[in-house]
Protein backbone atom coordinates (compact mmCIF):
# COMPACT_ATOMS: atom_id res chain seq x y z
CA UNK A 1 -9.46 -8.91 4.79
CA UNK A 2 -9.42 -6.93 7.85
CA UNK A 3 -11.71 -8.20 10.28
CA UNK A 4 -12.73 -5.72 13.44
CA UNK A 5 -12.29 -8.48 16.44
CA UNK A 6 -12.21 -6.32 20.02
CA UNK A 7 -15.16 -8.20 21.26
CA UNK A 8 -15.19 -11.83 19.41
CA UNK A 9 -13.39 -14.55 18.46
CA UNK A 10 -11.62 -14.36 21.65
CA UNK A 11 -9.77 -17.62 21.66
CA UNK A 12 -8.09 -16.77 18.30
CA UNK A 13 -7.54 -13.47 19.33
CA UNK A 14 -5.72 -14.51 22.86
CA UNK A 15 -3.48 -17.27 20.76
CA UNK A 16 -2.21 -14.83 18.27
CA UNK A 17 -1.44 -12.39 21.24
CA UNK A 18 0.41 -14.90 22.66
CA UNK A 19 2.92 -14.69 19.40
CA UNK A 20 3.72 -10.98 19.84
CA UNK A 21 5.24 -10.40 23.52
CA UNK A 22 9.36 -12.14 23.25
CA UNK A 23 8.18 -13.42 27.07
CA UNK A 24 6.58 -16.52 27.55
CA UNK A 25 2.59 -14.82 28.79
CA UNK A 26 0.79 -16.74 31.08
CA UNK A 27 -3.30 -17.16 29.55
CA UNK A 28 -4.34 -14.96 32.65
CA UNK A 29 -1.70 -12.07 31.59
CA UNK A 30 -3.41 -12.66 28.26
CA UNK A 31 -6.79 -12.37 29.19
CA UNK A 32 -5.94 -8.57 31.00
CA UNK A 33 -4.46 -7.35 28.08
CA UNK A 34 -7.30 -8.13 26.04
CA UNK A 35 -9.43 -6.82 28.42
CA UNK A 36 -7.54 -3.48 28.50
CA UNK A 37 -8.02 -3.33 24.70
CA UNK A 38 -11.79 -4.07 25.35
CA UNK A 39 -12.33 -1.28 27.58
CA UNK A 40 -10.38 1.53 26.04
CA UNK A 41 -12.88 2.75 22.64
CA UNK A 42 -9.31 3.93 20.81
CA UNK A 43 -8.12 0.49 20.72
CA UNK A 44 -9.24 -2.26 18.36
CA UNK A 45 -7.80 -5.41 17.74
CA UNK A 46 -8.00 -7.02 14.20
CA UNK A 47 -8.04 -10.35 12.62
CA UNK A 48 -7.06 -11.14 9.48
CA UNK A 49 -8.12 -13.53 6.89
CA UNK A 50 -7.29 -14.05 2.82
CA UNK A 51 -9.32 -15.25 0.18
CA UNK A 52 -7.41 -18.64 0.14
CA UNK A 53 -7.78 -19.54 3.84
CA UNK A 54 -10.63 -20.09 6.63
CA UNK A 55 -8.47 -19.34 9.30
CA UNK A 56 -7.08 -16.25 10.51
CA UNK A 57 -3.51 -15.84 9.70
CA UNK A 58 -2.84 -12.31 11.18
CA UNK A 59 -3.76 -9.66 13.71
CA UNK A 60 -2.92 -5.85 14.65
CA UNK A 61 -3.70 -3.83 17.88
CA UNK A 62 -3.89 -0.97 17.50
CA UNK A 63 -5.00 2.46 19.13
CA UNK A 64 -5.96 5.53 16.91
CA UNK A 65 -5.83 8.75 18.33
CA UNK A 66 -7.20 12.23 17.27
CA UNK A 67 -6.73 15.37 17.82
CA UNK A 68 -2.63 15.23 17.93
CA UNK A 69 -2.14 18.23 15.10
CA UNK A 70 0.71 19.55 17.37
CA UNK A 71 2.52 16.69 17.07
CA UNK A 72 2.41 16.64 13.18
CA UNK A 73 2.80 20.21 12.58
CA UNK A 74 -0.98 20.52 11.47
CA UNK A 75 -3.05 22.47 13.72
CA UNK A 76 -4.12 24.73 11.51
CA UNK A 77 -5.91 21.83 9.32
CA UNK A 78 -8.39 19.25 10.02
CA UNK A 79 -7.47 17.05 13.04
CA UNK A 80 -5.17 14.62 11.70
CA UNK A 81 -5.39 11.03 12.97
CA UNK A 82 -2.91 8.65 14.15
CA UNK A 83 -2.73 4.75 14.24
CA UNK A 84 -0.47 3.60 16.42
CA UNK A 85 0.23 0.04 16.14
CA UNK A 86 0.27 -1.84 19.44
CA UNK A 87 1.17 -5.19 18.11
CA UNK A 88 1.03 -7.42 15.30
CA UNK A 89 1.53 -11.48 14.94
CA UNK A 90 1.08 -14.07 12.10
CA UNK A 91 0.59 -17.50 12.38
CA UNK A 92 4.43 -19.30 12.26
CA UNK A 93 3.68 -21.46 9.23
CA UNK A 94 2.76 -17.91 7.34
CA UNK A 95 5.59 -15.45 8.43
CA UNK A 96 8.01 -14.39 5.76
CA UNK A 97 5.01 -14.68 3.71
CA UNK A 98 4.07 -11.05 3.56
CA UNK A 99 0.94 -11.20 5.58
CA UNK A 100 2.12 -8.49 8.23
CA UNK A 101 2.23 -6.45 5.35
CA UNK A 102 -1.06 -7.57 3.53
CA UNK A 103 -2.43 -6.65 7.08
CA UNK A 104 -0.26 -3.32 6.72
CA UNK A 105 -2.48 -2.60 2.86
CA UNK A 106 -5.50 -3.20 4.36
CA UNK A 107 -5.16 -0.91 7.36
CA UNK A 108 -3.68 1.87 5.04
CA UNK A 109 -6.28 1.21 2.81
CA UNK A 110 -9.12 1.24 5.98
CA UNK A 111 -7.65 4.84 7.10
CA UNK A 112 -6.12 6.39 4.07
CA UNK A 113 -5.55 9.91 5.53
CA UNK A 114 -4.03 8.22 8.92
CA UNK A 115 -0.74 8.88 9.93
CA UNK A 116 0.15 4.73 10.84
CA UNK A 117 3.01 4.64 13.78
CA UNK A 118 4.71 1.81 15.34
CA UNK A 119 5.69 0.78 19.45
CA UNK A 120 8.99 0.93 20.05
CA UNK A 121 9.38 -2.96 19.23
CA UNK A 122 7.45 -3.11 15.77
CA UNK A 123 8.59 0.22 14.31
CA UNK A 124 11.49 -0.30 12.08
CA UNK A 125 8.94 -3.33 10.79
CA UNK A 126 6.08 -0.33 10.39
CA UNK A 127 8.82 1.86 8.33
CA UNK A 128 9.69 -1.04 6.34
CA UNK A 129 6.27 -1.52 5.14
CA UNK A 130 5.29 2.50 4.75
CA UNK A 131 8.30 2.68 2.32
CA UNK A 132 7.28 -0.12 0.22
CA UNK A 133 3.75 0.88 0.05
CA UNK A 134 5.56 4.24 -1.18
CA UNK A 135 7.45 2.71 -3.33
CA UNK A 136 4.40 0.42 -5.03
CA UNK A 137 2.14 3.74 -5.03
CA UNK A 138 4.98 5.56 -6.74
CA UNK A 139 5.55 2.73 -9.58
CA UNK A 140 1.57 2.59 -9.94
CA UNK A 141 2.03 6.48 -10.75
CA UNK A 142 4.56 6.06 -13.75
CA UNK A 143 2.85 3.15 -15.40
């Protein structure tokens, strides 16, 4: 589950940001990026948890913007919203375990009608896992 964390859990939250920049962040850096995400209202950082653990084994930043019809060819429609995903990091002793994508489901599942993007360093990962939720919606359909 999905688990809205901007404003809590802050310790957990700063050591699973610490898994998603490729440079070694010092705490302090830490600390100001989770303060950006704290004072911006379009981001939100969240945790992640399954049924089988206590811990949290995942989390996504992300920002969601409205209003950007022009950029999907929709303007005549209802404002279409974007997620954009900031970053994402799993606990090491659960990657390759499909948790980034559990956390993928979920966030689908949380904004259905959301177009879900990706930064420039997670999106082929964010492609990856819109084509197999495709492809699992699509086999759903013909069974």
């Amino acid at each position: 589950m999905l688990v809205r964390s901007k404003n809590k859990n802050e310790k957990i939250v700063l050591g699973l940001l610490s898994y998603t920049s490729t440079e070694a962040a010092s705490s302090e850096e830490l600390r100001e990026l989770l303060k950006r995400y704290c004072e911006k209202d379009s981001y939100e950082i969240f945790l992640y948890k399954d049924n089988q653990h206590d811990n949290f084994l995942g989390l996504l930043a992300i920002e969601c913007l409205q209003g950007a019809n022009d950029l999907v060819g929709q303007s005549d429609q209802k404002e279409q919203e974007i997620i954009y995903i900031h970053r994402v990091a799993v606990i090491p002793s659960f990657r390759n375990e499909g948790v980034g994508y559990q956390m993928f489901k979920e966030l689908r599942s949380a904004f259905p009608l959301a177009q879900i993007l990706g930064s420039m360093e997670i999106a082929d990962i964010v492609s990856k896992w819109q084509s197999r939720f495709q492809s699992e919606i699509q086999q759903k359909d013909h069974q």
